[in-house]
Protein backbone atom coordinates (compact mmCIF):
# COMPACT_ATOMS: atom_id res chain seq x y z
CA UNK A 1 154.92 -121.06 -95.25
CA UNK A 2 154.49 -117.97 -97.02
CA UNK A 3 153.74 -119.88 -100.39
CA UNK A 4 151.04 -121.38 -98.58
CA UNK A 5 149.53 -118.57 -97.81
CA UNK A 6 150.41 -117.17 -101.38
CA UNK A 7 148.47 -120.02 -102.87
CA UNK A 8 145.23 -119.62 -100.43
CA UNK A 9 144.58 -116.29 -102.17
CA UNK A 10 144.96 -116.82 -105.36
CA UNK A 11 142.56 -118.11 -107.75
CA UNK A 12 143.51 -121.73 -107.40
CA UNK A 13 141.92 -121.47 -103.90
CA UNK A 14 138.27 -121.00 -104.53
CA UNK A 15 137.85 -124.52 -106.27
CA UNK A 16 138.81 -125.95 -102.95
CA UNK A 17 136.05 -124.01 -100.93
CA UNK A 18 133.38 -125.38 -103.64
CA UNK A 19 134.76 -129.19 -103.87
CA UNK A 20 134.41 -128.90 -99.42
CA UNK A 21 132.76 -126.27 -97.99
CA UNK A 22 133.91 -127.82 -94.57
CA UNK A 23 137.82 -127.31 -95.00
CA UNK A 24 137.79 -125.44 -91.98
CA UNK A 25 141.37 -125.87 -91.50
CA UNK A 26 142.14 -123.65 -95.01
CA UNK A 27 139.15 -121.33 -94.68
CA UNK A 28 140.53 -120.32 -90.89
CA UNK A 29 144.45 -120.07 -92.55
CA UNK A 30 143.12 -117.87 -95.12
CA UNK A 31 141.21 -115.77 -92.25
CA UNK A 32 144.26 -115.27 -90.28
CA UNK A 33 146.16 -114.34 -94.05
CA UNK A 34 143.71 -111.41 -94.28
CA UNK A 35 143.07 -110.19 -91.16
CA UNK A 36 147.51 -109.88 -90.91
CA UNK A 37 146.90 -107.72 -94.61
CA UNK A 38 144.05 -105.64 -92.66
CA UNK A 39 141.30 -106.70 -95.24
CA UNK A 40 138.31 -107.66 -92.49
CA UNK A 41 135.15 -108.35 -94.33
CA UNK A 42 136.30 -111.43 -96.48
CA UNK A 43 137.90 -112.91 -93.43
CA UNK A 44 134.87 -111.83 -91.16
CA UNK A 45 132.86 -113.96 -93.50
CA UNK A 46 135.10 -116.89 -94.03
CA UNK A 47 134.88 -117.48 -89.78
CA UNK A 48 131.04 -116.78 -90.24
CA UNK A 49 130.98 -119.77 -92.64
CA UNK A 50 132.60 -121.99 -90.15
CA UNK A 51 131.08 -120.86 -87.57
CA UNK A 52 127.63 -121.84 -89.35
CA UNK A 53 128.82 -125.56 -90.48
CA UNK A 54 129.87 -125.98 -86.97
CA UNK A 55 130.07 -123.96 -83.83
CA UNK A 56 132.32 -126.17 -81.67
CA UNK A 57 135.04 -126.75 -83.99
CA UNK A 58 138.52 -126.34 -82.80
CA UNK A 59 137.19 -125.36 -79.24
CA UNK A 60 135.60 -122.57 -80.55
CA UNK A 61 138.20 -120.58 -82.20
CA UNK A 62 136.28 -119.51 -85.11
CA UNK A 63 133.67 -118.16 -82.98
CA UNK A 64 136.13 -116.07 -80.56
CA UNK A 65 138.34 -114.63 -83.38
CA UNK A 66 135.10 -113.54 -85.38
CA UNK A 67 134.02 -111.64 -81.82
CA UNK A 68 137.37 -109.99 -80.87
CA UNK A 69 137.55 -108.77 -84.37
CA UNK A 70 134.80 -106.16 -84.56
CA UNK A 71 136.30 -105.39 -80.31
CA UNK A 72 140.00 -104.79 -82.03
CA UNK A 73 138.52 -101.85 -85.14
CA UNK A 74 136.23 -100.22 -82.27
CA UNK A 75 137.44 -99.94 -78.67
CA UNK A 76 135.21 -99.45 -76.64
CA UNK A 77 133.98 -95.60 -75.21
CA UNK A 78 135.20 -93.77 -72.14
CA UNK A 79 132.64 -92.22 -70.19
CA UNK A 80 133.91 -89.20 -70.89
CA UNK A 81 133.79 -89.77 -74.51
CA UNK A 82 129.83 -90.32 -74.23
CA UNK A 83 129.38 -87.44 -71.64
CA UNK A 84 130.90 -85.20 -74.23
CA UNK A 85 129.18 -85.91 -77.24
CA UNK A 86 125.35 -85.04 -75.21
CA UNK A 87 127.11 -81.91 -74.75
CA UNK A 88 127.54 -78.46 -76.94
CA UNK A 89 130.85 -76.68 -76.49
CA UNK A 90 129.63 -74.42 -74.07
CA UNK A 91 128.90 -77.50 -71.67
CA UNK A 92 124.88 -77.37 -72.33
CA UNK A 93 122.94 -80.69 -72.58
CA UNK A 94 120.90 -81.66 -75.60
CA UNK A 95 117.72 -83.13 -75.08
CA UNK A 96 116.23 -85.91 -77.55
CA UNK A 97 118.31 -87.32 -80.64
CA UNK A 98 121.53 -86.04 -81.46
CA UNK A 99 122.53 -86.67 -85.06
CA UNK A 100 125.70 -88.77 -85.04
CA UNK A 101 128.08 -89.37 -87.91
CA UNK A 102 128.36 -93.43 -87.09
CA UNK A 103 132.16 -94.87 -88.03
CA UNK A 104 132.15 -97.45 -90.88
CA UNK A 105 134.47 -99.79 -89.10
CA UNK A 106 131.82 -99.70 -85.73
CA UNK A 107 128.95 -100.04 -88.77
CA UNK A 108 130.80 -102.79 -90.19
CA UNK A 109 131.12 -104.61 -86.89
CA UNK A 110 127.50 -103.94 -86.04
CA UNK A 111 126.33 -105.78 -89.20
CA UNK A 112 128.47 -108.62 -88.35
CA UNK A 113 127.47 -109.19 -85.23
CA UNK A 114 124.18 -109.42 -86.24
CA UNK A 115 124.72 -112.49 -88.73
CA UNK A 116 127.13 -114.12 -85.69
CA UNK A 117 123.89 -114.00 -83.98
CA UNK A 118 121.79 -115.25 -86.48
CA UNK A 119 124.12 -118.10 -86.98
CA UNK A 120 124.35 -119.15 -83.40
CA UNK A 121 120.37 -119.07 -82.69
């Protein structure tokens, strides 16, 4: 199994995506192959590709996995979390915008929730 999964990354692979863009069954292997290696944009957009050929495909699976993913890099905020950051150490409020230093895993899930969206309407 493992030289399967060996052989979807190489080089060999990509000829295979060109010849049928709708081997859904290879594109959602090599997904799962990247996601395991923690790589998450190239599998992000592999499910994004399926996802836009056809939305129902294997009961949705493409779709789901492609949502839990950006879930899984940024769990979600306590309250606590979001009381503290309107907050200065001494326990004062700020009014008005704050400048926050936004995480590139939560910007990278942002982005790709947008083109999920996009793909789906």
């Amino acid at each position: 199994m493992q030289g399967t999964h060996a052989a979807l990354l190489s080089q060999n692979a990509r000829p295979t995506f060109a010849a049928n863009k709708r081997d859904f069954e290879t594109r959602l292997t090599k997904s799962r192959v990247l996601m395991a290696r923690g790589e998450w944009p190239a599998p992000m957009d592999e499910l994004l590709e399926i996802v836009m050929r056809d939305k129902k495909w294997l009961d949705e699976t493409p779709s789901q996995t492609f949502v839990a993913i950006p879930e899984l890099l940024n769990p979600p905020k306590t309250k606590a979390d979001q009381e503290i950051r309107n907050k200065t150490v001494s326990g004062i409020e700020l009014a008005g915008q704050t400048a926050v230093v936004q995480d590139p895993q939560a910007t990278l899930g942002s982005s790709y929730r947008r083109k999920l969206s996009m793909a789906l309407n």
